[in-house]
N, C-alpha and C. Protein backbone atom coordinates (compact mmCIF):
# COMPACT_ATOMS: atom_id res chain seq x y z
N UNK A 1 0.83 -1.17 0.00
CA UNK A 1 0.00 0.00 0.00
C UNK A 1 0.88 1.25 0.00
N UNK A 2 0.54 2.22 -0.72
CA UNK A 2 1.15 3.79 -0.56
C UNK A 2 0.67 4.09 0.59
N UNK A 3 1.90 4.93 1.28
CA UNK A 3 1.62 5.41 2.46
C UNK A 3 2.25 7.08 2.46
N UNK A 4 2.20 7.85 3.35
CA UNK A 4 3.05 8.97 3.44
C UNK A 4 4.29 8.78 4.51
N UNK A 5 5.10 8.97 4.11
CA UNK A 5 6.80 9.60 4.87
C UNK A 5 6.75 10.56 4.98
N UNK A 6 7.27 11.06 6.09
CA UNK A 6 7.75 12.49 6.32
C UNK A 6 9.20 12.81 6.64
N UNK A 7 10.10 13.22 5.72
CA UNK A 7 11.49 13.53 4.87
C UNK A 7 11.77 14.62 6.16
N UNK A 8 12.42 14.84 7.10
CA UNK A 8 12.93 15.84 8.14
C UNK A 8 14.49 16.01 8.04
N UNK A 9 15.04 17.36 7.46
CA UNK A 9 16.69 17.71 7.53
C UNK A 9 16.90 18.07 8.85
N UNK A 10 17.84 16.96 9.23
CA UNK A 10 18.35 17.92 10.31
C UNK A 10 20.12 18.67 9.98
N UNK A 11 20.47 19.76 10.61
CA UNK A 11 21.73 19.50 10.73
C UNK A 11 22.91 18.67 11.51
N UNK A 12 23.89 18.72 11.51
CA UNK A 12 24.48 17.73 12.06
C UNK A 12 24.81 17.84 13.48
N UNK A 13 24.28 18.35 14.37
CA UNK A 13 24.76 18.52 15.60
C UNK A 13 23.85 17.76 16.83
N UNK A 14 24.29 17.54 18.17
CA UNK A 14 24.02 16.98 19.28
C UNK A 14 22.64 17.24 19.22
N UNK A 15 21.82 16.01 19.77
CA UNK A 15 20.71 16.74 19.98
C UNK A 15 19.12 16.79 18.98
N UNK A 16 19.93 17.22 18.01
CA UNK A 16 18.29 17.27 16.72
C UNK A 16 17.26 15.98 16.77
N UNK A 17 17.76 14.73 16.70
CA UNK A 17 16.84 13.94 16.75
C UNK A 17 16.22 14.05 17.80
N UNK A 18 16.89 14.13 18.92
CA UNK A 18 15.88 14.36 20.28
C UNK A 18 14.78 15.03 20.09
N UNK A 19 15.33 16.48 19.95
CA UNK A 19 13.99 17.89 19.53
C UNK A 19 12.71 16.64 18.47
N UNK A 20 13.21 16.45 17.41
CA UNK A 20 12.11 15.68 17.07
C UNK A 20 11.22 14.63 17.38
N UNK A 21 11.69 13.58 18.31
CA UNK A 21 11.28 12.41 19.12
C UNK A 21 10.45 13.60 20.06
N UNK A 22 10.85 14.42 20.84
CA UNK A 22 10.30 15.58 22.07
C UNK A 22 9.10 15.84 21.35
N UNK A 23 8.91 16.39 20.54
CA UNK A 23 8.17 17.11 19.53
C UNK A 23 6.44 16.04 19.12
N UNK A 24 7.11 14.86 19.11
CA UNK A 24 6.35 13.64 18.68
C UNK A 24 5.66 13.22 19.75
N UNK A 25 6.52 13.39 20.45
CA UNK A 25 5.73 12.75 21.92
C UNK A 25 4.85 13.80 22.63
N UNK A 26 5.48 15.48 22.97
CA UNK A 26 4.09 16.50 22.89
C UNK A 26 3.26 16.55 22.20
N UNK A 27 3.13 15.88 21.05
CA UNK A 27 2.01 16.12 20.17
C UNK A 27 1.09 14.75 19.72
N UNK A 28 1.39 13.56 21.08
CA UNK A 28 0.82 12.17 21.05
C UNK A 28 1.24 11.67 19.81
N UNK A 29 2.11 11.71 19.24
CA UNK A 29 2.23 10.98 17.56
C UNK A 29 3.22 9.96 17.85
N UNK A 30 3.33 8.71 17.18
CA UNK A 30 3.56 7.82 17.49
C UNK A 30 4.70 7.80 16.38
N UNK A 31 6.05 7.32 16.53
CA UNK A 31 6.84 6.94 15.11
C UNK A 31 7.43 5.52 15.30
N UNK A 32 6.29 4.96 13.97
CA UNK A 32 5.88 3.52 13.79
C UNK A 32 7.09 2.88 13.40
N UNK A 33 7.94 4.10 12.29
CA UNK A 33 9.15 3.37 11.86
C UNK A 33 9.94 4.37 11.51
N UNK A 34 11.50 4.56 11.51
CA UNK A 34 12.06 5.36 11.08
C UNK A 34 13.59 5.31 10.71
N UNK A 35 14.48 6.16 9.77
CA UNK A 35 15.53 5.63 8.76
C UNK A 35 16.50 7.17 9.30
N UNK A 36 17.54 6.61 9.34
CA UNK A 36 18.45 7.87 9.30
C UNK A 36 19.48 8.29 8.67
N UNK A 37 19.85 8.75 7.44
CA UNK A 37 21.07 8.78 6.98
C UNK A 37 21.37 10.34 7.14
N UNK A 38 23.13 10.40 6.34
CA UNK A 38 23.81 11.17 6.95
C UNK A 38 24.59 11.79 5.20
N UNK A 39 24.72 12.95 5.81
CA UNK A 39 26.25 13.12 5.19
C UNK A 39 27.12 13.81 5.63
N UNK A 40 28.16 14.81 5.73
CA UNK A 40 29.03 15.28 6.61
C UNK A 40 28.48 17.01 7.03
N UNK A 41 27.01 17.38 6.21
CA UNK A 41 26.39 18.47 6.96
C UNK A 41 25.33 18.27 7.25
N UNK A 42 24.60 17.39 7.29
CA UNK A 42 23.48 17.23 7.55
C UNK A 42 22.50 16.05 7.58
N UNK A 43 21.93 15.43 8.09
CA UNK A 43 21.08 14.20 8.43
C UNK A 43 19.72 14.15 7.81
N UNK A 44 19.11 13.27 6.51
CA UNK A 44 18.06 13.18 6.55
C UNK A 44 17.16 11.83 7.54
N UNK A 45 16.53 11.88 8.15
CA UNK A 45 15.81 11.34 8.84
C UNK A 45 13.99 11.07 8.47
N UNK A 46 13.61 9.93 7.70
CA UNK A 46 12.63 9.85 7.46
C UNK A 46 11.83 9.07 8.50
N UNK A 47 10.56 9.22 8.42
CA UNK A 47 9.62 8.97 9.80
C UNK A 47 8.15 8.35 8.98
N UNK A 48 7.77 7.44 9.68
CA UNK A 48 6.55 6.53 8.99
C UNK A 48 5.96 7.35 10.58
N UNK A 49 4.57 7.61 10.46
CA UNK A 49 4.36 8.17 11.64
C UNK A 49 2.49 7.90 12.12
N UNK A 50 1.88 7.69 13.15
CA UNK A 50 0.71 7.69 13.45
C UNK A 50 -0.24 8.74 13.09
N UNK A 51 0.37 9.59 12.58
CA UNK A 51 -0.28 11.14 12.18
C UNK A 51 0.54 11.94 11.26
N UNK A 52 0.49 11.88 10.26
CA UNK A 52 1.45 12.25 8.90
C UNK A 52 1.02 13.72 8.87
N UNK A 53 0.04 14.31 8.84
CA UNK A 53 -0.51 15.47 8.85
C UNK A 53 -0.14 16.83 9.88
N UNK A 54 -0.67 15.72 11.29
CA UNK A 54 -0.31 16.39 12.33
C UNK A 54 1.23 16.49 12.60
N UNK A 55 2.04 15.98 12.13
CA UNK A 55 3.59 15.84 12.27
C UNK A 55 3.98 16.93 11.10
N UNK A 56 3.63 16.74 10.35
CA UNK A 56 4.21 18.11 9.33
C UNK A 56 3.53 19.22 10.23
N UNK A 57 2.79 19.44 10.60
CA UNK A 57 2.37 20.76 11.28
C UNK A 57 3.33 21.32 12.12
N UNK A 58 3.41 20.58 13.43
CA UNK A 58 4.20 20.55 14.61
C UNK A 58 5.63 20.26 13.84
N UNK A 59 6.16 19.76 13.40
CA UNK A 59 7.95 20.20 12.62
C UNK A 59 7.91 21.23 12.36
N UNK A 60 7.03 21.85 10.79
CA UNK A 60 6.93 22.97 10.59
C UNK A 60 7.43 24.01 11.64
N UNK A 61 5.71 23.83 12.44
CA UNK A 61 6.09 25.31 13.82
C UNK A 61 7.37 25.30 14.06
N UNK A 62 7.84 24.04 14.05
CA UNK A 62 9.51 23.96 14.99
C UNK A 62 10.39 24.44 14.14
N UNK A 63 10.19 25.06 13.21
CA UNK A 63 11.18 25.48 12.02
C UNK A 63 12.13 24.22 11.53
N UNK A 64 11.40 23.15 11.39
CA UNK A 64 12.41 21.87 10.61
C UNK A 64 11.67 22.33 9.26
N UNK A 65 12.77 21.54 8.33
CA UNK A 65 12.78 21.52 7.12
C UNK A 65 12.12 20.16 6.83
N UNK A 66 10.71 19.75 6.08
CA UNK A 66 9.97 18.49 6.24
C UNK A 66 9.39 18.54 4.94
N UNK A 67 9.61 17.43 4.38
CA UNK A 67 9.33 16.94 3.14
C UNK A 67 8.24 16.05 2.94
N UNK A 68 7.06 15.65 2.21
CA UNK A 68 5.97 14.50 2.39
C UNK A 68 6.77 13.55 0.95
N UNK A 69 6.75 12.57 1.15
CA UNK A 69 7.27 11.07 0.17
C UNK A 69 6.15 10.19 0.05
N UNK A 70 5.75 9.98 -0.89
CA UNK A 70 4.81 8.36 -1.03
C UNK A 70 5.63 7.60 -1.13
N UNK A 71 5.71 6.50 -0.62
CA UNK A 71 6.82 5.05 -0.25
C UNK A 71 5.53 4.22 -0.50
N UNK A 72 5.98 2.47 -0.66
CA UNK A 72 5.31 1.80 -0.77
C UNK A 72 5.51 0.53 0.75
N UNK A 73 4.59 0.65 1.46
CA UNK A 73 4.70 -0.48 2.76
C UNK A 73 4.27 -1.65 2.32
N UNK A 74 5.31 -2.58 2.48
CA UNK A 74 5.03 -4.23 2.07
C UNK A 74 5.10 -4.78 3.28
N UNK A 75 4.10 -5.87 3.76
CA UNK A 75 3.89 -6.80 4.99
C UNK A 75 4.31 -7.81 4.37
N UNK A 76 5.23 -8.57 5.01
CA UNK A 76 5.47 -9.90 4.34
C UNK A 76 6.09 -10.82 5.78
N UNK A 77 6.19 -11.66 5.16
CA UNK A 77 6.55 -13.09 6.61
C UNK A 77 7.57 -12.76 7.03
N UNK A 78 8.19 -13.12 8.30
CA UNK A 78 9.21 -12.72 9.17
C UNK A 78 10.14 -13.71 8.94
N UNK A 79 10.23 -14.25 7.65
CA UNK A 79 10.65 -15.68 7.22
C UNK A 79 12.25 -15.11 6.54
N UNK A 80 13.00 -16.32 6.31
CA UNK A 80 14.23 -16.00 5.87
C UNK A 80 13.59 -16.10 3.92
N UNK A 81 14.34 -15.20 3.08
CA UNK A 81 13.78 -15.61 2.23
C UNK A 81 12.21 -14.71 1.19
N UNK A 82 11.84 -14.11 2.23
CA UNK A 82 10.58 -13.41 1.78
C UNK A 82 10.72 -11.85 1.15
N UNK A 83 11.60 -11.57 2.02
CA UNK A 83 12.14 -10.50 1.33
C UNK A 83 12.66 -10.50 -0.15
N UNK A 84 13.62 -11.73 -0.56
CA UNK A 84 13.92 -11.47 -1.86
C UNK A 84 13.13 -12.26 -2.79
N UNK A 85 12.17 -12.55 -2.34
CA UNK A 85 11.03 -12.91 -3.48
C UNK A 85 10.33 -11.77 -4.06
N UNK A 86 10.22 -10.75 -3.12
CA UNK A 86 9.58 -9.58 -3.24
C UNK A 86 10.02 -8.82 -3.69
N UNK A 87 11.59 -9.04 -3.51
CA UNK A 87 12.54 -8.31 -4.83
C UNK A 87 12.69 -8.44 -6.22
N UNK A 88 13.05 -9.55 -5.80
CA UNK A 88 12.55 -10.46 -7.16
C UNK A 88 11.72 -10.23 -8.16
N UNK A 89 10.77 -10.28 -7.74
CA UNK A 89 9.26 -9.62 -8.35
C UNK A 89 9.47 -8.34 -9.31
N UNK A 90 10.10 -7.37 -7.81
CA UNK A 90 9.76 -5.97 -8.98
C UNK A 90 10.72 -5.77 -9.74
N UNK A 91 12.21 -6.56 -9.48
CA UNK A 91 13.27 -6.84 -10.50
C UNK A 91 12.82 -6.75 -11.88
N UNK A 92 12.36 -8.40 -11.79
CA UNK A 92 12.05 -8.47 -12.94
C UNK A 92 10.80 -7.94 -13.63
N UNK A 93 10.42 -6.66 -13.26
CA UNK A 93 9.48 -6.22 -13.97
C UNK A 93 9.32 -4.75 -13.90
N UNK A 94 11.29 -4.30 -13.76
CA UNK A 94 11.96 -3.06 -14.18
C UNK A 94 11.79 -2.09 -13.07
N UNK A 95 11.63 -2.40 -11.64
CA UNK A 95 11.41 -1.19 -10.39
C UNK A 95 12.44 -1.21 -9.93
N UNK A 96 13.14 -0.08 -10.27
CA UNK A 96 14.36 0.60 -9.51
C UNK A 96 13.93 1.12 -8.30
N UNK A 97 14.69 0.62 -7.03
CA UNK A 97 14.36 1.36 -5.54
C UNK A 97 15.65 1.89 -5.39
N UNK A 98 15.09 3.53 -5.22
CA UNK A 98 15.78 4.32 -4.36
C UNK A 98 16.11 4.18 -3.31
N UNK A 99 15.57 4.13 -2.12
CA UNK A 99 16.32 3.53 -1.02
C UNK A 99 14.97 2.18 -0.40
N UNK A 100 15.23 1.71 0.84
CA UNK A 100 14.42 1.23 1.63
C UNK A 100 14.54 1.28 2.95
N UNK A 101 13.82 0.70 3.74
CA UNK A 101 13.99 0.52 5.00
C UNK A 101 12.84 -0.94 5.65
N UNK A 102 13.06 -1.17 7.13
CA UNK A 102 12.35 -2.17 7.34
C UNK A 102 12.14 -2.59 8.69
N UNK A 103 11.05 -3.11 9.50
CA UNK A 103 11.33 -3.23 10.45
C UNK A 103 10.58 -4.79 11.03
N UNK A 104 10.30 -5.62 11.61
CA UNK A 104 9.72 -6.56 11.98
C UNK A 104 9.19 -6.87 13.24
N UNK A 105 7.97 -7.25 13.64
CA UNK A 105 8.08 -7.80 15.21
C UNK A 105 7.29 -9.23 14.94
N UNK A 106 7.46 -10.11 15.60
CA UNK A 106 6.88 -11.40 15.61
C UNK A 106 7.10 -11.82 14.56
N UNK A 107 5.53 -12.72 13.74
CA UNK A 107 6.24 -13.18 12.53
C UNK A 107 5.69 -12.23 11.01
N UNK A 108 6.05 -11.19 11.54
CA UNK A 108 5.56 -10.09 10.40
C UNK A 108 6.34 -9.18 10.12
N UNK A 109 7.03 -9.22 8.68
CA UNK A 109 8.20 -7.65 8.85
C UNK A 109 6.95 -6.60 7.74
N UNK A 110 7.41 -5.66 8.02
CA UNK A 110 7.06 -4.32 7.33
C UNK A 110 8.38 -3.64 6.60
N UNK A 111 8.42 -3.87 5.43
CA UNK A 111 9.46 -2.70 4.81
C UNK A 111 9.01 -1.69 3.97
N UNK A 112 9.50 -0.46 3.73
CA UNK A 112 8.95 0.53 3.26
C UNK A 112 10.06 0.69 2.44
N UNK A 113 9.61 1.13 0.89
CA UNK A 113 10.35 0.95 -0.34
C UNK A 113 10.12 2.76 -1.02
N UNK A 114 11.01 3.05 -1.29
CA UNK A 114 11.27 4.61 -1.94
C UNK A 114 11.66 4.06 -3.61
N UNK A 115 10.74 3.71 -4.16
CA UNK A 115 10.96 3.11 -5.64
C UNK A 115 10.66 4.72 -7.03
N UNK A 116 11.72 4.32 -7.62
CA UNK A 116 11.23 5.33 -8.83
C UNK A 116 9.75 5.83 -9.31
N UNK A 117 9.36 4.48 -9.18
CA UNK A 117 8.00 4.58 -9.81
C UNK A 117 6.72 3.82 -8.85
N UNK A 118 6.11 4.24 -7.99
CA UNK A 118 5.01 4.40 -6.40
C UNK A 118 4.44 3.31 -6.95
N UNK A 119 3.75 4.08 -8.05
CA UNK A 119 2.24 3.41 -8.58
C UNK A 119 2.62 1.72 -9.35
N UNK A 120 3.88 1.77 -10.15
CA UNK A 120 4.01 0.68 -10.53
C UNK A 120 4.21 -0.23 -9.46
N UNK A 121 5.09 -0.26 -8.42
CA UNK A 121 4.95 -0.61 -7.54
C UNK A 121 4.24 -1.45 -6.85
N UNK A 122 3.17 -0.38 -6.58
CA UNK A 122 1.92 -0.93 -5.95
C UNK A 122 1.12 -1.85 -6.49
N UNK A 123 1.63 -1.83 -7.88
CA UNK A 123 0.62 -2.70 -8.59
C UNK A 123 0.98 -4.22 -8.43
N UNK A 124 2.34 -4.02 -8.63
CA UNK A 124 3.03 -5.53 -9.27
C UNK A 124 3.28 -6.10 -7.59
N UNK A 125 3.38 -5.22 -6.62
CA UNK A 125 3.16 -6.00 -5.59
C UNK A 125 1.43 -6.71 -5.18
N UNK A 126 0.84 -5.95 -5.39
CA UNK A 126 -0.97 -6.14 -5.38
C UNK A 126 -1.29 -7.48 -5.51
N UNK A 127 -0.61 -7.80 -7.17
CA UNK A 127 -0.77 -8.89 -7.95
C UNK A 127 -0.04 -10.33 -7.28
């Protein structure tokens, strides 16, 4: 399923992720899942979140820099193996992923896919 991400720059110093976790938690929002990369000025930090709406609001106020992404969330078995079937799939039927991420509890993982193309995506996983 398409879902919304919310894309947050931070700069690179002590501290920023906190302000944002702080921020999440004054404002009851829950972050379901989340990715952090880097480069030597600055951190993007993407956030799968209980309230996609209400979280761009409250960043905003906070003067973060916040981006909205459609990603595609795949549920699949917590199994060895399931994952690259699912790769597999959109391999062979030309979906370049930009990045991903992923997380699991019990016997269920969730990964969230930043693919060139959302909609194709969604489809060829559907099927």
């Amino acid at each position: 399923m398409i879902i919304k991400q919310l894309s947050i720059f931070l700069e690179n110093r002590s501290g920023r992720i906190n302000e944002v976790a702080k921020i999440m938690s004054q404002n009851d929002i829950n972050m379901r899942a989340f990715s952090m990369a880097e480069t030597s000025d600055f951190g993007i930090l993407r956030l799968i979140v209980s309230n996609t709406d209400k979280a761009e609001e409250v960043l905003r106020a906070a003067n973060f820099a916040v981006m909205l992404t459609d990603v595609v969330c795949v549920e699949c078995p917590n199994v060895s193996g399931a994952l690259a079937q699912v790769l597999d799939r959109l391999t062979e039927q030309g979906v370049f992923i930009e990045y991903m991420y992923a997380f699991a509890e019990g016997p269920v993982a969730n990964v969230i896919i930043r693919p060139t193309d959302v909609n194709l995506c969604e489809q060829i996983l559907a099927e």
